[in-house]
Protein backbone atom coordinates (compact mmCIF):
# COMPACT_ATOMS: atom_id res chain seq x y z
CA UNK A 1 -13.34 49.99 -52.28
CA UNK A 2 -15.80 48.93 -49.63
CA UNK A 3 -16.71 45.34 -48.98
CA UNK A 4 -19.81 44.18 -47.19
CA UNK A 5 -21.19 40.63 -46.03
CA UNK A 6 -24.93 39.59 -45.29
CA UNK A 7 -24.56 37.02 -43.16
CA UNK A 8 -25.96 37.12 -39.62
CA UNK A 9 -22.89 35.74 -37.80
CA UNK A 10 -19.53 37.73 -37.70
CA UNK A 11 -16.93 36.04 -35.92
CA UNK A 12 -15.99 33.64 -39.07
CA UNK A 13 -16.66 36.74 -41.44
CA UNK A 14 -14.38 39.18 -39.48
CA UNK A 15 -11.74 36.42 -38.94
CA UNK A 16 -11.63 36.44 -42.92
CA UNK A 17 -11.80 39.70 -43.58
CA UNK A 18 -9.01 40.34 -41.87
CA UNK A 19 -6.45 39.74 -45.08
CA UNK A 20 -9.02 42.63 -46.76
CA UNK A 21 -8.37 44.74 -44.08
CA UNK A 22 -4.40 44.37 -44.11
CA UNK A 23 -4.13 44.75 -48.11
CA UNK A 24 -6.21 48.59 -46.96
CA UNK A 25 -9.30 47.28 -48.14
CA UNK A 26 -12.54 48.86 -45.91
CA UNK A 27 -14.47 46.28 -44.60
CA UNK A 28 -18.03 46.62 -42.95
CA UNK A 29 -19.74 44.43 -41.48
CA UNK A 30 -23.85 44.42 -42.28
CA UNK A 31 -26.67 42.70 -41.78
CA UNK A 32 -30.06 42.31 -44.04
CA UNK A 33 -33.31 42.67 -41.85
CA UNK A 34 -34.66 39.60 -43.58
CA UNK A 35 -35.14 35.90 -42.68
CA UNK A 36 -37.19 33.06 -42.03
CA UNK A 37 -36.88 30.38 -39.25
CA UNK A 38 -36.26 28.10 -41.78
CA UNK A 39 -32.99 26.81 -42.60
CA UNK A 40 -30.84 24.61 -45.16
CA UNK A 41 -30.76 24.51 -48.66
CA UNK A 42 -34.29 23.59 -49.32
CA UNK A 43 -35.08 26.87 -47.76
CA UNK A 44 -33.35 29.23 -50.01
CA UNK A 45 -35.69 32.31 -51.23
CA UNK A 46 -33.29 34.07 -54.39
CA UNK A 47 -35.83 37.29 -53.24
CA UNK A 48 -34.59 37.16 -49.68
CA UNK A 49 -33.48 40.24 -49.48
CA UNK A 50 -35.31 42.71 -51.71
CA UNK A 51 -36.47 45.59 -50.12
CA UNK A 52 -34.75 44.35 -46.90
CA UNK A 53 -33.07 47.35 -44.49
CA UNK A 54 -29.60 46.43 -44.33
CA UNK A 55 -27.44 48.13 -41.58
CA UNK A 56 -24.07 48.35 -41.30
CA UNK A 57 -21.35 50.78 -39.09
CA UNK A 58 -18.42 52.67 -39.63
């Protein structure tokens, strides 16, 4: 099993996944190309990432 994240920020991520990690779970983490400079709630977009790239390394 591979798990993923899409958030832009790792350090709270990769803090978490570290119980994933220690059970042998693989754990990368990615990152959509997609955004806005908006931010908050109001600015949620459910088609955010759609046809985003989304990179990640092993």
């Amino acid at each position: 099993m591979i798990v993923t994240d899409t958030g832009s920020t790792k350090v709270q991520v990769m803090d978490a996944a570290q119980s994933l990690i220690k059970r042998g779970i693989c754990f990368v983490g990615g990152h959509a190309m997609a955004g806005t400079q908006k931010a908050g709630v109001m600015a949620a977009d459910k088609t955010l990432y759609e046809s985003s790239p989304y990179f990640f390394d092993f």
